[in-house]
Protein backbone atom coordinates (compact mmCIF):
# COMPACT_ATOMS: atom_id res chain seq x y z
CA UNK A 1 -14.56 -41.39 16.35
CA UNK A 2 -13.16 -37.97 15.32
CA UNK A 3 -15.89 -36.23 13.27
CA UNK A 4 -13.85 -34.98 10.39
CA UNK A 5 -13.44 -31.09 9.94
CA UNK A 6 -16.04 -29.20 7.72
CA UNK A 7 -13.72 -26.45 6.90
CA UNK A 8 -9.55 -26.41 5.51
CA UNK A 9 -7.47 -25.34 8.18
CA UNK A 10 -6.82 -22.59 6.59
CA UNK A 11 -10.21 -21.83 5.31
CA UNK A 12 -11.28 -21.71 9.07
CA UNK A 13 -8.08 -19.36 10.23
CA UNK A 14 -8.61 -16.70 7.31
CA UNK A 15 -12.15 -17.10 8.93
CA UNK A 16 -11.07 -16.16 12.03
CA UNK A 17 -8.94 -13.69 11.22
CA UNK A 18 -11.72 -11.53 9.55
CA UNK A 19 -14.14 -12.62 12.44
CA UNK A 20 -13.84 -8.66 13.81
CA UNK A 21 -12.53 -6.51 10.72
CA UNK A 22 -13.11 -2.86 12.69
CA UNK A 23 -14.54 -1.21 10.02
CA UNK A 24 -13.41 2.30 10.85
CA UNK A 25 -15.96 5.02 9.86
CA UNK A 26 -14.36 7.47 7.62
CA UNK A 27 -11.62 10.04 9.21
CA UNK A 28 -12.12 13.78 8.35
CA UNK A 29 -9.29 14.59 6.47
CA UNK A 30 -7.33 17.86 8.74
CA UNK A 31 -6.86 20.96 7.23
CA UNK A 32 -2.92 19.71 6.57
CA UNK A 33 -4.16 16.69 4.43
CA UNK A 34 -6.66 18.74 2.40
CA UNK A 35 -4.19 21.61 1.40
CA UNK A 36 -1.47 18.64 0.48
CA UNK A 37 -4.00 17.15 -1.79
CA UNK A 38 -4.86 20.64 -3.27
CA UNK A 39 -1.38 21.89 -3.65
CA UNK A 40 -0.46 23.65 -7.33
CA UNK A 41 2.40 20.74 -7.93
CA UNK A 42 -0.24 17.97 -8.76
CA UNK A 43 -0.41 17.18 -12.28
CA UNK A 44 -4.31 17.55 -13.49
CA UNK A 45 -3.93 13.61 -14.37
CA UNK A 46 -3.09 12.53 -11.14
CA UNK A 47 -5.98 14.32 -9.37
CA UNK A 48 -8.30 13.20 -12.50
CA UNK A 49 -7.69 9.40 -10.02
CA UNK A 50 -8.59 10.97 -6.59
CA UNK A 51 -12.19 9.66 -7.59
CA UNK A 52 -10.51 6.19 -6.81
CA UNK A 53 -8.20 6.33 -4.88
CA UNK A 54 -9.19 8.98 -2.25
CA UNK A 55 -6.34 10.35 -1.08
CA UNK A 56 -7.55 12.93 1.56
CA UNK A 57 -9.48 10.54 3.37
CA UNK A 58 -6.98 7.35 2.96
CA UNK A 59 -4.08 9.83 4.70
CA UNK A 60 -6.95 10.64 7.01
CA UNK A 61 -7.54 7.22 8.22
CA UNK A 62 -4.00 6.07 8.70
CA UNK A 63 -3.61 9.20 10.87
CA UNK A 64 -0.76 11.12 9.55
CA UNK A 65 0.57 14.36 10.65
CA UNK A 66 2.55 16.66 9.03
CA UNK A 67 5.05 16.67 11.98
CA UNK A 68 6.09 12.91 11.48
CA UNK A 69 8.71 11.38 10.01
CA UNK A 70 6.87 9.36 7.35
CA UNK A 71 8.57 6.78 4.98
CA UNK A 72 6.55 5.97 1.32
CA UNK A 73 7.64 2.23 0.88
CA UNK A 74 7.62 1.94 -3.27
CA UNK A 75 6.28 5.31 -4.68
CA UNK A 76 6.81 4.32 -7.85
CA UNK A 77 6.32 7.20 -10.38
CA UNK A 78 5.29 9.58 -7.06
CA UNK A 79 1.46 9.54 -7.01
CA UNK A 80 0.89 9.96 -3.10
CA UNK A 81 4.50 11.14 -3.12
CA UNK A 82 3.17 14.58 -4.73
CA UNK A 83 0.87 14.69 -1.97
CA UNK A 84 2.90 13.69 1.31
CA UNK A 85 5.98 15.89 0.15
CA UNK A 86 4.26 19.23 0.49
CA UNK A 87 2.12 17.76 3.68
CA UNK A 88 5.90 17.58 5.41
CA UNK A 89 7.77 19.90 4.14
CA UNK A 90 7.99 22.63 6.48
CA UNK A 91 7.23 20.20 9.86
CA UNK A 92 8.01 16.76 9.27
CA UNK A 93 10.68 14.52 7.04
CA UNK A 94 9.24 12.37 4.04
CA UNK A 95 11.65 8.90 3.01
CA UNK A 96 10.99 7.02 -0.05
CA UNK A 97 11.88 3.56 -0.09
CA UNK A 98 12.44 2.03 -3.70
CA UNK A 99 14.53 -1.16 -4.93
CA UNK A 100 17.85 -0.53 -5.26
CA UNK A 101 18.71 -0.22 -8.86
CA UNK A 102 16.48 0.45 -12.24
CA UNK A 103 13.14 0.86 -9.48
CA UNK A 104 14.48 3.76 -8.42
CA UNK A 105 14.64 5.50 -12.04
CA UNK A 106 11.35 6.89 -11.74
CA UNK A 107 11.05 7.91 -8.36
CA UNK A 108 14.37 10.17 -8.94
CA UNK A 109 13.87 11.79 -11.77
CA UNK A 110 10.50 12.66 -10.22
CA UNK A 111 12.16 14.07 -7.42
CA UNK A 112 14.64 16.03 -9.78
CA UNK A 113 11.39 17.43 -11.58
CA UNK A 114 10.95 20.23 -8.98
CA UNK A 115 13.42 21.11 -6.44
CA UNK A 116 11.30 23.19 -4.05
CA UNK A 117 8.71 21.03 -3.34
CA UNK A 118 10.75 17.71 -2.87
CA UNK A 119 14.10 18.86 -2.47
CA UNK A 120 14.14 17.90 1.12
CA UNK A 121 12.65 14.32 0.20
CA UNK A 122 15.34 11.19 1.14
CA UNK A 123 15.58 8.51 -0.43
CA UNK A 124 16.60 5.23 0.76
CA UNK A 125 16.76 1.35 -0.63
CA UNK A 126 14.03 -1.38 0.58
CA UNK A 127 13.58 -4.31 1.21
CA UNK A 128 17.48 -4.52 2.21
CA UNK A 129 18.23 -8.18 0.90
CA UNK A 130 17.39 -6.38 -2.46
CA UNK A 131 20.60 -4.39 -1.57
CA UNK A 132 21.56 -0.54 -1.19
CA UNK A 133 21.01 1.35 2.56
CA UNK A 134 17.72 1.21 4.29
CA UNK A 135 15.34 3.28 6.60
CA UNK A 136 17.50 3.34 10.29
CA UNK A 137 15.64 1.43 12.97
CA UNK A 138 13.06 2.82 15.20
CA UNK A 139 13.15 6.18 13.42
CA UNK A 140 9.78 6.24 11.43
CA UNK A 141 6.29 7.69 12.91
CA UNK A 142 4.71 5.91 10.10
CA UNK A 143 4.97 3.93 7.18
CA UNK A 144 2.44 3.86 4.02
CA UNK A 145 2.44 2.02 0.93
CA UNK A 146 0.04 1.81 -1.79
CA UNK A 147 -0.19 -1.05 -4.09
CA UNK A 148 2.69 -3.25 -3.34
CA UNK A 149 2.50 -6.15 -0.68
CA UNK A 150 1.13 -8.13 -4.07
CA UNK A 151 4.43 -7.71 -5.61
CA UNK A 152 6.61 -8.84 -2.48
CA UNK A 153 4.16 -11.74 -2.97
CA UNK A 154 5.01 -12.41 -6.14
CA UNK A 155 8.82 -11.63 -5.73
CA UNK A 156 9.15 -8.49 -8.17
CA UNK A 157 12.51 -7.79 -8.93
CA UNK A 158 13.53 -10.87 -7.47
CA UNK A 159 15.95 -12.93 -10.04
CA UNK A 160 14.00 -16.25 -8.71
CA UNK A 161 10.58 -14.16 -8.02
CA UNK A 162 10.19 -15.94 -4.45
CA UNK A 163 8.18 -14.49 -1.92
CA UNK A 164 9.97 -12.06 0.24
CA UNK A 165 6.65 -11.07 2.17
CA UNK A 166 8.06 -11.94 5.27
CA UNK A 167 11.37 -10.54 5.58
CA UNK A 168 9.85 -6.92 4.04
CA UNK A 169 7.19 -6.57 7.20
CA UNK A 170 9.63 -7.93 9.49
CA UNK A 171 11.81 -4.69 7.63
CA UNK A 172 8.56 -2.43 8.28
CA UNK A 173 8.34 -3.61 11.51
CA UNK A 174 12.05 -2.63 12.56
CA UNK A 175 12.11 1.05 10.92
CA UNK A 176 8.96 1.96 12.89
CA UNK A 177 9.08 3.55 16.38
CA UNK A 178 6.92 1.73 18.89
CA UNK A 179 3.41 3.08 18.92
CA UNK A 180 4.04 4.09 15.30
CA UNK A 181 1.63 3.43 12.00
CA UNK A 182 2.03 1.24 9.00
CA UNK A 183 -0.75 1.88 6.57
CA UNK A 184 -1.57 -0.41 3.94
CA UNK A 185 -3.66 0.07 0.65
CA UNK A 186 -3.81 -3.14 -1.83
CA UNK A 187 -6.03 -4.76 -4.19
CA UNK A 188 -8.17 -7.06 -2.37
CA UNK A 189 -9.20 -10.71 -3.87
CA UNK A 190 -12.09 -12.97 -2.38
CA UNK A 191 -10.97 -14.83 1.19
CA UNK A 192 -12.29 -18.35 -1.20
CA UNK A 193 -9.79 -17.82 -4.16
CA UNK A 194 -6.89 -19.54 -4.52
CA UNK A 195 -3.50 -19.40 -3.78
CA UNK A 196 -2.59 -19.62 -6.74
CA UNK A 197 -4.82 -16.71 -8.00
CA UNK A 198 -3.16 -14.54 -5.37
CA UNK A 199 0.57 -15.53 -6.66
CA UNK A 200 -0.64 -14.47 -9.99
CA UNK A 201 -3.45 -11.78 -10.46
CA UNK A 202 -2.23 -8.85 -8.52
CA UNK A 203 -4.82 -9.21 -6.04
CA UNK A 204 -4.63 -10.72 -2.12
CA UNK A 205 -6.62 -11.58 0.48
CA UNK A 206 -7.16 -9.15 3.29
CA UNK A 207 -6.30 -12.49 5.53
CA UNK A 208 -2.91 -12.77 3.99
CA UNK A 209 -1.93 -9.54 4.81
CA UNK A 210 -2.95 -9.31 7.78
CA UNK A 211 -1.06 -12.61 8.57
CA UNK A 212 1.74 -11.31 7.55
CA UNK A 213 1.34 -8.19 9.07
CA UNK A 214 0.77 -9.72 12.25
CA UNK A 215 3.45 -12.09 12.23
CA UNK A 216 5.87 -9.57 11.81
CA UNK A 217 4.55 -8.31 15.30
CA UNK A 218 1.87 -5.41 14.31
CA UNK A 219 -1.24 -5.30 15.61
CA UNK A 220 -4.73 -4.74 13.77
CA UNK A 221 -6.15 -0.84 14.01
CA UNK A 222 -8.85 -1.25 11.30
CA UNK A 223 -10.04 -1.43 8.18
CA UNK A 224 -12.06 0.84 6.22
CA UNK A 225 -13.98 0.59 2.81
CA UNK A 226 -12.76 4.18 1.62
CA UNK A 227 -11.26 2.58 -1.84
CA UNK A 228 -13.56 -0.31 -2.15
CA UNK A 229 -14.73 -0.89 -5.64
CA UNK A 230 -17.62 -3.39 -6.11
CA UNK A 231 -17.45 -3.16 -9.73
CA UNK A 232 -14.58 -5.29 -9.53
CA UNK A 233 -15.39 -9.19 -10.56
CA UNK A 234 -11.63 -9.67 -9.88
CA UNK A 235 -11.68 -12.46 -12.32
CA UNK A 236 -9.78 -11.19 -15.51
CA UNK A 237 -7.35 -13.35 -17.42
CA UNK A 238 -4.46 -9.91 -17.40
CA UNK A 239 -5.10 -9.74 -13.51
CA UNK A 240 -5.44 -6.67 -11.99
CA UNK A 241 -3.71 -4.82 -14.93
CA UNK A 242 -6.64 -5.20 -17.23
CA UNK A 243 -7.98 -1.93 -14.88
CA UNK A 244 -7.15 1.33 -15.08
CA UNK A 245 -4.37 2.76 -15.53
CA UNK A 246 -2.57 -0.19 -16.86
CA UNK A 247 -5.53 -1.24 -19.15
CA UNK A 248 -3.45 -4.25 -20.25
CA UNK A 249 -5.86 -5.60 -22.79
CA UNK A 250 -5.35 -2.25 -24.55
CA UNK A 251 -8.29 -1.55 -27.15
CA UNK A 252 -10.51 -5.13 -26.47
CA UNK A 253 -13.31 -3.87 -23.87
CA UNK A 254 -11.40 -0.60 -23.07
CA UNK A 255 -14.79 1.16 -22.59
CA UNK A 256 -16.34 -1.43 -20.32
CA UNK A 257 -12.97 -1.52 -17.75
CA UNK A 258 -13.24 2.46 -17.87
CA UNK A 259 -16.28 1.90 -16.55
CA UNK A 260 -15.57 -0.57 -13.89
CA UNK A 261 -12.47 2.43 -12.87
CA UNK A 262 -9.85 0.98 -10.64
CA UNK A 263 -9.37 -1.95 -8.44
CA UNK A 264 -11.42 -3.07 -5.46
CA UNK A 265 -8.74 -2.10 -2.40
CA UNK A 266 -8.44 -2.93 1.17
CA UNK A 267 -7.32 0.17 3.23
CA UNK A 268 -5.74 -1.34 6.83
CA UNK A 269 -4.02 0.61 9.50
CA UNK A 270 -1.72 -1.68 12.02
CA UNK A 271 0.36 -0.49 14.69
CA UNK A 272 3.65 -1.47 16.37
CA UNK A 273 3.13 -2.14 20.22
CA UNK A 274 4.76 0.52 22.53
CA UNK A 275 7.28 -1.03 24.38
């Protein structure tokens, strides 16, 4: 008789999966990375979340140069965009990726906001089946993106919110050049918690994405801890938004999630196989 299994199926492959994580030691960040982060066009209130997010050593670990051709997948209001424009802007070539349509508002007026730092900055549509013109195939060194996988998981801008996790790493996938980088920073939710939880609270598992990542054909680099938060319970009704900056609970317990700061993050660096 066929002793029955002690663990889910799934249970045991996330197991697997995280059986050899590679915690990376921390990268010195080159001289390149540091004067990006210290360049005059920050805003005071975006460096005032460099205690969080650490941007000199997160760059540092996904090994960028400043002579790459580096696409920002979802930049959103231009955080690390502020950062990697100057970092390219005399060697390299810098393409954000937004959703085609209102996404895009944000990142272009940013843009617009000073014409001699980001004036040579493209801009380009992703995930395609969202519509408008993407990155070319097999023309990107690297590819970072900060705080987004959870929304392909959850289907922003999506009439239907479905999942389109798959189709945007097999889109990652395709832009990169073989032997190039795709860099990853999310907020990271307990391997136990359900599926559900991960559909809903702006956190995933560090299993999922790398499932997804390596289904798309990428293989695992590392992980590091740079922008791990063990503050984090993980466990608020608002999801990840009750944090900083969102603070979506507004004045209730504002004090205590200043405290806590931002999310707990996973920080993973795949790679697309040379041919």
């Amino acid at each position: 008789m066929r002793a029955k299994a002690l663990f889910p199926v799934a249970a045991v492959a996330a197991i697997a999966v995280l059986a050899s994580p590679i915690i990376a030691a921390p990268a010195k960040p080159s001289k390149d990375i540091q004067a990006a982060v210290a360049a005059p066009n920050r805003s005071d209130a975006n460096k005032l979340r460099d205690k969080y997010r650490h941007p000199a050593e997160t760059l540092a670990f996904f090994g960028l140069k400043p002579n790459q051709t580096i696409v920002e997948i979802w930049p959103g209001g231009g955080w690390y965009t502020e950062i990697l424009a100057p970092f390219t802007k005399d060697k390299g070539r810098l393409i954000v990726a937004a959703p085609e349509g209102r996404a895009t508002e944000g990142i272009t007026k940013f843009l617009a906001s000073n014409p001699e730092v980001y004036g040579k900055v493209e801009k380009v549509n992703f995930p395609s089946l969202l519509g408008g013109t993407g990155v070319a195939p097999g023309t990107a060194d690297a590819v970072v993106t900060f705080r987004n996988v959870h929304n392909w998981r959850m289907g922003s801008y999506k009439p239907d919110n479905a999942d389109y996790s798959v189709e945007a790493f097999k889109e990652l996938y395709a832009m990169l050049k073989p032997g190039g980088v795709l860099g990853i920073e999310d907020h990271r939710l307990p391997e136990g918690a359900s599926d559900e939880r991960e559909r809903q609270s702006g956190y995933l598992k560090v299993s999922t994405v790398r499932r997804l990542a390596e289904q798309a054909g990428f293989k695992f680099a590392g992980s590091s801890e740079i922008n791990a938060n063990p503050k984090d319970t993980k466990d608020y009704p608002k999801g990840v938004w009750t944090l900083p900056p969102r603070l979506a609970e507004g004045d209730t317990d504002r004090a205590k999630y200043l405290a806590i700061g931002e999310s707990d993050r996973m920080t993973l660096k795949f790679v697309k196989p040379a041919r």
